[in-house]
N, C-alpha and C. Protein backbone atom coordinates (compact mmCIF):
# COMPACT_ATOMS: atom_id res chain seq x y z
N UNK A 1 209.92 155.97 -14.27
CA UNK A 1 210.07 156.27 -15.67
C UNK A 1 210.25 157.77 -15.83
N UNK A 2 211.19 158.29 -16.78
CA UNK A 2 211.79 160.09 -16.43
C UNK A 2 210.08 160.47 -17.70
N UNK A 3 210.37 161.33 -17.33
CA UNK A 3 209.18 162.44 -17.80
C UNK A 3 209.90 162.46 -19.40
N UNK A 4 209.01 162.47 -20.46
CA UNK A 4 209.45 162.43 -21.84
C UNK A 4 208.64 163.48 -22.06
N UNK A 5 209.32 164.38 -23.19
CA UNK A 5 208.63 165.64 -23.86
C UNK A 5 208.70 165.77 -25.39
N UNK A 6 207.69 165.85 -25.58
CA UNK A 6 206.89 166.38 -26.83
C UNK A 6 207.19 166.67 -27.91
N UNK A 7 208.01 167.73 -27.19
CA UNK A 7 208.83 169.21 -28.08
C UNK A 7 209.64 168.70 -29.01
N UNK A 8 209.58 169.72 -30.18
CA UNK A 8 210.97 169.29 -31.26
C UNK A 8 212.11 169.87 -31.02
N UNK A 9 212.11 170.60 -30.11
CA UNK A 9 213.28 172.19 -30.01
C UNK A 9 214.07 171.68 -29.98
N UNK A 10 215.35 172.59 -30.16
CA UNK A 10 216.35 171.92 -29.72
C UNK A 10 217.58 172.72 -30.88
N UNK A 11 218.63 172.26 -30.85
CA UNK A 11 219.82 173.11 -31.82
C UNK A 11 219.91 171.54 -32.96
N UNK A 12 218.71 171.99 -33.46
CA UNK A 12 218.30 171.19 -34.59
C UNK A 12 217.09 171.66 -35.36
N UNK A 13 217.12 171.23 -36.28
CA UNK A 13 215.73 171.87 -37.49
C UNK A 13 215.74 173.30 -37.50
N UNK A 14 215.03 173.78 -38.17
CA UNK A 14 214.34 175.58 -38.09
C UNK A 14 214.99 175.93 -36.52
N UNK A 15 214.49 175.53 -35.70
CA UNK A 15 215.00 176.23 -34.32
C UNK A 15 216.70 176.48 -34.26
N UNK A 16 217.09 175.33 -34.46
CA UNK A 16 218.57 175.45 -34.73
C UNK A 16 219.12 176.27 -35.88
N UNK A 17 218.59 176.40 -36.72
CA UNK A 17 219.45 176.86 -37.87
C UNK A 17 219.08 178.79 -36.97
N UNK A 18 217.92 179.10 -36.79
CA UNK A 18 217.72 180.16 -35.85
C UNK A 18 218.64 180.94 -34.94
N UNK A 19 219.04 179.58 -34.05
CA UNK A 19 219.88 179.81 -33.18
C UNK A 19 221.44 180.31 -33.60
N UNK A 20 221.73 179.56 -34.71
CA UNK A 20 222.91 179.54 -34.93
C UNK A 20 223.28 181.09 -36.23
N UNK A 21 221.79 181.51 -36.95
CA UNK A 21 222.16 182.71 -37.66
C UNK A 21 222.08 183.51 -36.57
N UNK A 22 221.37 183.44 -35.55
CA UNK A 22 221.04 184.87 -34.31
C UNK A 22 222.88 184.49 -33.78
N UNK A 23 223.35 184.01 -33.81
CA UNK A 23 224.43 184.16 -33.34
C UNK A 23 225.14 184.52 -34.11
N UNK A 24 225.71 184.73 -35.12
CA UNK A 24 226.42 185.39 -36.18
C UNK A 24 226.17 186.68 -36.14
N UNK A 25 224.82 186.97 -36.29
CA UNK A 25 224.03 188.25 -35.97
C UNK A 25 224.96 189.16 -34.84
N UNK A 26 224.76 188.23 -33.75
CA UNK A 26 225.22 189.05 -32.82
C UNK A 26 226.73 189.16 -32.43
N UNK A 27 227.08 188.45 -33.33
CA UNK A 27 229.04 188.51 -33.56
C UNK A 27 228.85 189.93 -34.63
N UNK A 28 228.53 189.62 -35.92
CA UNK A 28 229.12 190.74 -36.28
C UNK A 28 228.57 192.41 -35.98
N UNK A 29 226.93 191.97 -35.50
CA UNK A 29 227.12 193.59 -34.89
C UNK A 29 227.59 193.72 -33.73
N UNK A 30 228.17 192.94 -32.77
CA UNK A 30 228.83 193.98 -31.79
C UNK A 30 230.34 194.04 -32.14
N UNK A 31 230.46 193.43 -32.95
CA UNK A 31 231.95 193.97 -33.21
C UNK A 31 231.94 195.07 -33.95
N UNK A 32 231.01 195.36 -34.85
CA UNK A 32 230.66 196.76 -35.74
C UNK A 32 230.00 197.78 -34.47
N UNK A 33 229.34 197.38 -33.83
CA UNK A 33 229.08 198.00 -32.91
C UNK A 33 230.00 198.83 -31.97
N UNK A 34 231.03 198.36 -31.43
CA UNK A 34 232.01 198.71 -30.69
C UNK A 34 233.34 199.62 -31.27
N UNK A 35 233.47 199.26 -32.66
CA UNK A 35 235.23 199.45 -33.21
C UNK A 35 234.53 200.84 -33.74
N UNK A 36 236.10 201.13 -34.03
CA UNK A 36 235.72 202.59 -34.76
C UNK A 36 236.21 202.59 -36.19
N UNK A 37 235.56 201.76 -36.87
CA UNK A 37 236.14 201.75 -38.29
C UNK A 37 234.46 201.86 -39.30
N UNK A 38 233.45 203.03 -38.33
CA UNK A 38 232.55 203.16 -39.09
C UNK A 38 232.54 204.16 -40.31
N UNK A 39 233.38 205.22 -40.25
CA UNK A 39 233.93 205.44 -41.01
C UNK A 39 235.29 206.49 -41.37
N UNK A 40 235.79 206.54 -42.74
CA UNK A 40 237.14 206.89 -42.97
C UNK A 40 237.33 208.03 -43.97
N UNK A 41 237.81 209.06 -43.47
CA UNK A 41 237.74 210.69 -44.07
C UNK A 41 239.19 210.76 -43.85
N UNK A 42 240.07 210.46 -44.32
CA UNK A 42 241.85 210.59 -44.16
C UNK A 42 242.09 211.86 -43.51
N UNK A 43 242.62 211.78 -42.72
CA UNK A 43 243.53 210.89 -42.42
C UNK A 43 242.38 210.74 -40.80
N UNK A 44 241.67 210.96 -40.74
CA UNK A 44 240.78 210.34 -39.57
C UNK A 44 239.46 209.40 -39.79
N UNK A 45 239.44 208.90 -38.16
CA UNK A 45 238.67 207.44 -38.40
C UNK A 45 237.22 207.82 -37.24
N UNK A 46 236.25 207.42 -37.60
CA UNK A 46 235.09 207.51 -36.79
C UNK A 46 233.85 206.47 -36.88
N UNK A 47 234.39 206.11 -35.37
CA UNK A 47 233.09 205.47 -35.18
C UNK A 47 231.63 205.85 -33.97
N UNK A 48 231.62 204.90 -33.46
CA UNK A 48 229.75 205.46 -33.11
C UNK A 48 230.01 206.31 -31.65
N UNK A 49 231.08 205.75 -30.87
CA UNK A 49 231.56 206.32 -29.77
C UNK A 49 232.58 207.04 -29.48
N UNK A 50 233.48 207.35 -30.71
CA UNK A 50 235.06 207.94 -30.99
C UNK A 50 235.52 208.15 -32.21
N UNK A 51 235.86 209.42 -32.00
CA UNK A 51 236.49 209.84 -33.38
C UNK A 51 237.92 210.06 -33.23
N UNK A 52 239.03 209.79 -34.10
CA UNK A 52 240.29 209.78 -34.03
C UNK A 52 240.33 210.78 -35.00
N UNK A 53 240.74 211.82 -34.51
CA UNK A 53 241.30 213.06 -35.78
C UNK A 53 242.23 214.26 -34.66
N UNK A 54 242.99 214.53 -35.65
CA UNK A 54 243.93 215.29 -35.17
C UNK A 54 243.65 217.09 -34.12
N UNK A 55 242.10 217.11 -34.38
CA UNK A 55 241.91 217.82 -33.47
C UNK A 55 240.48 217.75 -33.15
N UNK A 56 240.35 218.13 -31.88
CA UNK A 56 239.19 217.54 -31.19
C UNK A 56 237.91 218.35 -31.17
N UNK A 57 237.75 219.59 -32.29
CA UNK A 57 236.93 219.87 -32.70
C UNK A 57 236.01 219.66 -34.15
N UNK A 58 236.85 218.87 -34.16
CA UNK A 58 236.75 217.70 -35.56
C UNK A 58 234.92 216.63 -35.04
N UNK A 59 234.99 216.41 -34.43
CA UNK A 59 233.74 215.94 -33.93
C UNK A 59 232.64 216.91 -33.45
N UNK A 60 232.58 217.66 -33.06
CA UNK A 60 231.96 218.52 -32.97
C UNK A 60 230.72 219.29 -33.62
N UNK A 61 231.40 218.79 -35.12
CA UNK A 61 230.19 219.01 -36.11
C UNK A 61 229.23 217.86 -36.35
N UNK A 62 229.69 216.68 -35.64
CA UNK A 62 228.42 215.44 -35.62
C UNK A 62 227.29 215.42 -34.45
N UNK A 63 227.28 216.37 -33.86
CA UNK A 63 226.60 216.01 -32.72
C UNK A 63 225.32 215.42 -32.98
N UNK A 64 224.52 216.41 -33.17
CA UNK A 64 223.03 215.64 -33.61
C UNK A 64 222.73 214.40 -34.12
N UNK A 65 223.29 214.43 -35.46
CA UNK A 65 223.07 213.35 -36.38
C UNK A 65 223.73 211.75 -35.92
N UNK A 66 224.84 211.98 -35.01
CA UNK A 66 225.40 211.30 -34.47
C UNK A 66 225.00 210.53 -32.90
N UNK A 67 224.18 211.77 -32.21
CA UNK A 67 223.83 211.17 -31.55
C UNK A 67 222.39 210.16 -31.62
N UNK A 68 221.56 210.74 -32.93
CA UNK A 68 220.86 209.86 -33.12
C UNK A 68 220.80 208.42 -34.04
N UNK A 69 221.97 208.70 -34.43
CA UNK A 69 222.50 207.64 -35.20
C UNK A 69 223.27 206.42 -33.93
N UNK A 70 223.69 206.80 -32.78
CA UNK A 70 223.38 205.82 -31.38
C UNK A 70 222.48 205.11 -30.81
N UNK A 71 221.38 206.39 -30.59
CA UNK A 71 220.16 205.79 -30.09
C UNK A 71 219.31 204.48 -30.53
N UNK A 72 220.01 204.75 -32.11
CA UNK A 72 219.00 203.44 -33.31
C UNK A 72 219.44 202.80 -32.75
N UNK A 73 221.01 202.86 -33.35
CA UNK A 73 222.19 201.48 -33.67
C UNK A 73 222.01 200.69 -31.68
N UNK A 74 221.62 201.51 -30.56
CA UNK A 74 221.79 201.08 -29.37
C UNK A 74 220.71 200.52 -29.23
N UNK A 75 219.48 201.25 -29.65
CA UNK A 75 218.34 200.57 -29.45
C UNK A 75 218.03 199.28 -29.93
N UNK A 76 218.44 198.93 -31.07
CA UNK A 76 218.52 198.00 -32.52
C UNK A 76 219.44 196.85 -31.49
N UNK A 77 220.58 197.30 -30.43
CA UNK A 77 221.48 196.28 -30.13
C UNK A 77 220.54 195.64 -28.84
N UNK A 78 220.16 196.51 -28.34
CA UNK A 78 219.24 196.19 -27.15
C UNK A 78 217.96 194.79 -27.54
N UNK A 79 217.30 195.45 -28.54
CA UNK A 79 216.43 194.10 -28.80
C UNK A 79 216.94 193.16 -29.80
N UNK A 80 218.42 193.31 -30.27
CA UNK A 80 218.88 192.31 -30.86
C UNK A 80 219.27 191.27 -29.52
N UNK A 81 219.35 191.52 -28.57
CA UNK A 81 219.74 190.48 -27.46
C UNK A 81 218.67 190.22 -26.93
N UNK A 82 217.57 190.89 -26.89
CA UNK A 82 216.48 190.86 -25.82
C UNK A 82 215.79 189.07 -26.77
N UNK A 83 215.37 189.93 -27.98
CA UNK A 83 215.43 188.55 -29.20
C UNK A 83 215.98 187.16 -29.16
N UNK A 84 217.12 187.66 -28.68
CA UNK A 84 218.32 185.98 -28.45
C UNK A 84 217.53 185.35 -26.90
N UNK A 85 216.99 186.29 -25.92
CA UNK A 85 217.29 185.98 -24.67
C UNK A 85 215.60 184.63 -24.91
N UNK A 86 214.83 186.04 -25.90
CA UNK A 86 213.78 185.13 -26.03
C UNK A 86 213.41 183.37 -26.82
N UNK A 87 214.55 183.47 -27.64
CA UNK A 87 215.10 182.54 -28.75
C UNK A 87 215.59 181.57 -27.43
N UNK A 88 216.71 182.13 -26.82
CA UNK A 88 216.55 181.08 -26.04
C UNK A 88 216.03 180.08 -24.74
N UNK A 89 215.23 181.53 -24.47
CA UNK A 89 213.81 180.57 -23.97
C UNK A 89 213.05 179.72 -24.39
N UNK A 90 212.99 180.09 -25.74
CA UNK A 90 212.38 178.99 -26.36
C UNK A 90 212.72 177.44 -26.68
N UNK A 91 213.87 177.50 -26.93
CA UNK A 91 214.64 176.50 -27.69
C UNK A 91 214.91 175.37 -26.31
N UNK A 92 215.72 176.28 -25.06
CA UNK A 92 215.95 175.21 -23.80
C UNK A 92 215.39 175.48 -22.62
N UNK A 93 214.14 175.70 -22.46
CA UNK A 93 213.32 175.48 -21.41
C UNK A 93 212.23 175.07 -21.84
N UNK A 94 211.71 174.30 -21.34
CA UNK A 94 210.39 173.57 -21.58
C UNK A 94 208.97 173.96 -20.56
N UNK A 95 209.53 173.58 -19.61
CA UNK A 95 208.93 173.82 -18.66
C UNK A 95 208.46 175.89 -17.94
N UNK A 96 207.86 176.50 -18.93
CA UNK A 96 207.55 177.93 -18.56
C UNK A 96 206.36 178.32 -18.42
N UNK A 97 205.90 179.53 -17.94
CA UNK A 97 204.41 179.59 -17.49
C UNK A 97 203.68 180.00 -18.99
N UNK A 98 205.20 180.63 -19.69
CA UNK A 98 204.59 180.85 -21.41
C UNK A 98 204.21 179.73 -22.19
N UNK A 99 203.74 180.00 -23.07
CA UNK A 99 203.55 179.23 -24.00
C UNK A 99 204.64 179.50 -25.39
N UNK A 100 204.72 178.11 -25.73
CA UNK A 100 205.97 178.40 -27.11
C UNK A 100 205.94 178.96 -27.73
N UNK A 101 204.43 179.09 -28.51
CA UNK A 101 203.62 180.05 -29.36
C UNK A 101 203.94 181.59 -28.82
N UNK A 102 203.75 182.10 -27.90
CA UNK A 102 204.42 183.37 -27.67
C UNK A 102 205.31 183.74 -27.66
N UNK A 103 206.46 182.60 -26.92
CA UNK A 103 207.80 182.60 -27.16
C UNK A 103 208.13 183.59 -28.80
N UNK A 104 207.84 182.38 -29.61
CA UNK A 104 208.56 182.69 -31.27
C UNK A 104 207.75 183.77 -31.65
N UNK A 105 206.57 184.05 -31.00
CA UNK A 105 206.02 185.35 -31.86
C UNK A 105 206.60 186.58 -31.25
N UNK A 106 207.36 186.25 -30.03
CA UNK A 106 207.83 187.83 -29.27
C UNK A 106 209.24 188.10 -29.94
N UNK A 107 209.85 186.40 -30.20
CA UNK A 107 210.94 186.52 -31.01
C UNK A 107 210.93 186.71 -32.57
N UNK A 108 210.01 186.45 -32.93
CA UNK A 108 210.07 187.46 -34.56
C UNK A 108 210.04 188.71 -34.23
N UNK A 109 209.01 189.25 -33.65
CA UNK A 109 208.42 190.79 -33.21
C UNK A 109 209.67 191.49 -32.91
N UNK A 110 210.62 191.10 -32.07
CA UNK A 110 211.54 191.45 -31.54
C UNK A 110 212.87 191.80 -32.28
N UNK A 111 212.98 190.97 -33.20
CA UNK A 111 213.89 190.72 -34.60
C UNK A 111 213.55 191.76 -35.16
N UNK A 112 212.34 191.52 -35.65
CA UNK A 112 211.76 193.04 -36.89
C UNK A 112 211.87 194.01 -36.31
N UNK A 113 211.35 194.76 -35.36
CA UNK A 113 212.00 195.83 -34.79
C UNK A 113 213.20 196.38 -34.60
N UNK A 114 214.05 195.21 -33.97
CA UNK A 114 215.36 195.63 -34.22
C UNK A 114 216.16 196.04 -35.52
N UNK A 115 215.28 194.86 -36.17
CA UNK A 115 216.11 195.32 -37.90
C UNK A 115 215.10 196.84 -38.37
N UNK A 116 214.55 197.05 -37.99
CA UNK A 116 214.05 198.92 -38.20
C UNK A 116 214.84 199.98 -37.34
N UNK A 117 215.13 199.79 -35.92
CA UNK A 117 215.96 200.40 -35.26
C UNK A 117 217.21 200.30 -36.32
N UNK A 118 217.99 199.24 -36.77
CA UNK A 118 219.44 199.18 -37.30
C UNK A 118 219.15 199.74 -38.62
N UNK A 119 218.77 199.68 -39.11
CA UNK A 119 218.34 200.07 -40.37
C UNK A 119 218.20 201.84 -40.88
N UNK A 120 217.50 202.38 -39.76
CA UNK A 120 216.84 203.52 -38.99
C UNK A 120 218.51 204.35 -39.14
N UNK A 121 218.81 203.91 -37.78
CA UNK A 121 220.62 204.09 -37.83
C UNK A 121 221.66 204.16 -38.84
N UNK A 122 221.61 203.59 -39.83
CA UNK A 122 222.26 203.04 -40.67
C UNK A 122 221.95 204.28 -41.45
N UNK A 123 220.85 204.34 -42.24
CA UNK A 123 220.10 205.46 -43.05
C UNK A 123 220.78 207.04 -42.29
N UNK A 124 220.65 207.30 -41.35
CA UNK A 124 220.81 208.16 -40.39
C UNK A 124 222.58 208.77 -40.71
N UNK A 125 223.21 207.46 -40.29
CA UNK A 125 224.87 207.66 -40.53
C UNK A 125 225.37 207.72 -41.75
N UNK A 126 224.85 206.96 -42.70
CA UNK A 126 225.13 206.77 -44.35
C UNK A 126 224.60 208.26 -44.99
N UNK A 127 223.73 208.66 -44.74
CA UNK A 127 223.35 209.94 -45.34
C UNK A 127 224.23 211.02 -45.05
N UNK A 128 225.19 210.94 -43.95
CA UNK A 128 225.89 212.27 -43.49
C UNK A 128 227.14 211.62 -44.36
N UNK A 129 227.67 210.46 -44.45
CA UNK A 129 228.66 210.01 -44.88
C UNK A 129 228.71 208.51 -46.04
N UNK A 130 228.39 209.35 -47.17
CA UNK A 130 228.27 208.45 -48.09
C UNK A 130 229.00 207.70 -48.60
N UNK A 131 230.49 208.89 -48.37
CA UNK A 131 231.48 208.23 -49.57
C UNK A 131 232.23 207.95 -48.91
N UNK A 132 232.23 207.65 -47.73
CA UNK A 132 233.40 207.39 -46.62
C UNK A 132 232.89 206.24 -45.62
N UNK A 133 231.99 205.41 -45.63
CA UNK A 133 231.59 204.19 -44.80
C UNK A 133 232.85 203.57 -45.14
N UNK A 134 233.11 202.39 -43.68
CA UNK A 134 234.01 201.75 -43.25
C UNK A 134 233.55 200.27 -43.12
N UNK A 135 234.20 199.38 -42.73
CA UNK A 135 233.93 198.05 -42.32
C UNK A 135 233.33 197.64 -40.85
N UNK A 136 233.37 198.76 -39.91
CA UNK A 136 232.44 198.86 -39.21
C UNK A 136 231.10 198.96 -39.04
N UNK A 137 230.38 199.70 -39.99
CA UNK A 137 229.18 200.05 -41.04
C UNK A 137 229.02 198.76 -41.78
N UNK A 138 230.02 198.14 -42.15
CA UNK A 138 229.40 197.04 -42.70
C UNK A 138 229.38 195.58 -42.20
N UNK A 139 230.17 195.86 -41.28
CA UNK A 139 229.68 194.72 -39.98
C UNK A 139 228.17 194.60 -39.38
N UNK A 140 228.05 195.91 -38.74
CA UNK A 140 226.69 196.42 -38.34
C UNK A 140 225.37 195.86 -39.26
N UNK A 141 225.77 196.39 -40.96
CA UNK A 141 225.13 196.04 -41.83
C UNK A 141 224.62 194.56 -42.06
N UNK A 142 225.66 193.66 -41.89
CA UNK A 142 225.81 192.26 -42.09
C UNK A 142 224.91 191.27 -40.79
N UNK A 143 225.29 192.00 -39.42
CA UNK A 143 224.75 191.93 -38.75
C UNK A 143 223.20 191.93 -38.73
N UNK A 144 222.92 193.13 -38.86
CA UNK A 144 221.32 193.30 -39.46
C UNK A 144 221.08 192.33 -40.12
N UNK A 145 221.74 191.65 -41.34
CA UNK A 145 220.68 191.04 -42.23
C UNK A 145 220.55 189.68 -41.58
N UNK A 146 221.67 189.23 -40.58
CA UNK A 146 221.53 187.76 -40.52
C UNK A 146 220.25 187.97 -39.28
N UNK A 147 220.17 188.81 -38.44
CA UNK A 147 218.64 189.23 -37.55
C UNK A 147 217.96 188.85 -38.65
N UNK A 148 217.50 189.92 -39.56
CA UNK A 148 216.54 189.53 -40.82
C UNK A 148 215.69 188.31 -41.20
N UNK A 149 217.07 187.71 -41.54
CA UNK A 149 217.01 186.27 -41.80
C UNK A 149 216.49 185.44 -40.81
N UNK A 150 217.33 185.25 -39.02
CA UNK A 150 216.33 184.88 -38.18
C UNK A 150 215.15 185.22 -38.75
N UNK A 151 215.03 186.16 -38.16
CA UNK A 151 213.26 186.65 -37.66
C UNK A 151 212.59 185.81 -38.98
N UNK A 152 212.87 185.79 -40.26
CA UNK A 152 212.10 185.32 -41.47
C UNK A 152 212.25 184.11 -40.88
N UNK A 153 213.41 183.23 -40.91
CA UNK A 153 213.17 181.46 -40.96
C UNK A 153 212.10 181.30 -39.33
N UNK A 154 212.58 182.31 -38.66
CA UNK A 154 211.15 182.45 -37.62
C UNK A 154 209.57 182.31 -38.02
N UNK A 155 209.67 183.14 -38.66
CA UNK A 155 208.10 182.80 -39.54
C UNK A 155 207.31 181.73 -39.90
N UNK A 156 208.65 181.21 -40.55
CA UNK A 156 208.41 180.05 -41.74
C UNK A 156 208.47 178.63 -40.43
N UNK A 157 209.24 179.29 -39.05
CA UNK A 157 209.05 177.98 -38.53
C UNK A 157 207.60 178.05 -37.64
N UNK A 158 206.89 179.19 -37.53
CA UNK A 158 205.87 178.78 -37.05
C UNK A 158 204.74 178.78 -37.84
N UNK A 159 204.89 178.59 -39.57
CA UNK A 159 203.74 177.79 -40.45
C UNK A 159 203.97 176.91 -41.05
N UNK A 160 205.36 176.40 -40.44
CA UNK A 160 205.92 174.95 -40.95
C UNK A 160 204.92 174.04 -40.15
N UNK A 161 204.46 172.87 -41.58
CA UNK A 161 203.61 172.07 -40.52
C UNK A 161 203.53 171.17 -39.83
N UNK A 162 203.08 170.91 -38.70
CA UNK A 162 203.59 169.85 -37.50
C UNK A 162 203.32 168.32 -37.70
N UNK A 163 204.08 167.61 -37.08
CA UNK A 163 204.19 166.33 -37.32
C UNK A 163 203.77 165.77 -36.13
């Protein structure tokens, strides 16, 4: 007789709907992440790793603010995956020396942080350039909230009550 399990997990209920915003999440920030359409000062374009302007001391005046406006947005990308890696430990392995209960609490923990790192970033880049954010910036942005959202229906799935 095969071994039967317990568990509700699965890419269904709260866990699933989880799975499937952390993945949106992580579509639209790495595509905001990567492009350079964070933002637009005509006739040049800048994003987190490249600036397109007609002369190359044109960047030059971002250094600081720019480079810490990386560190967030990198850091923020770092435990936005670390989050997924834990999400999906949870969801398709059963069999771990963890317990599930830690699982989802490292994966909220992990979420919220990141959405302070992106956030952090965001504040950081938007303040030097208010009137000139791009669709890159708001990828990033969009990105963030659907993390958000994980990490919350995270919550709610571990005081949802068991059957």
């Amino acid at each position: 007789m095969p071994d039967q399990t317990t568990s509700r997990t699965g890419l269904h209920g709260i866990p699933g709907a989880i799975f499937w915003v952390m993945m949106v999440a992580i579509m639209f920030y790495t595509l905001g992440f990567a492009t350079v359409g964070w933002a637009h000062i005509p006739p040049n374009w800048m994003g987190l790793w490249l600036v397109c302007a007609p002369n190359d001391t044109y960047a030059d005046q971002y250094a600081a603010w720019l480079k810490a406006t990386r560190a967030m947005i990198t850091i923020g990308l770092i435990l936005l995956l670390s989050s997924m890696i834990t999400l999906l430990l949870y969801i398709f392995i059963h069999s771990l020396s963890l317990s599930r209960t830690t699982l989802i609490r490292a994966f909220a923990v992990l979420s919220f942080v990141a959405v302070v790192f992106m956030f952090l970033g965001f504040v950081i880049f938007g303040a030097q350039l208010p009137y000139h954010l791009n669709w890159s910036y708001a990828f990033c942005v969009i990105g963030s909230m659907f993390c958000l959202a994980a990490a919350i229906l995270s919550l709610v799935h571990m005081n949802w009550p068991r059957q």
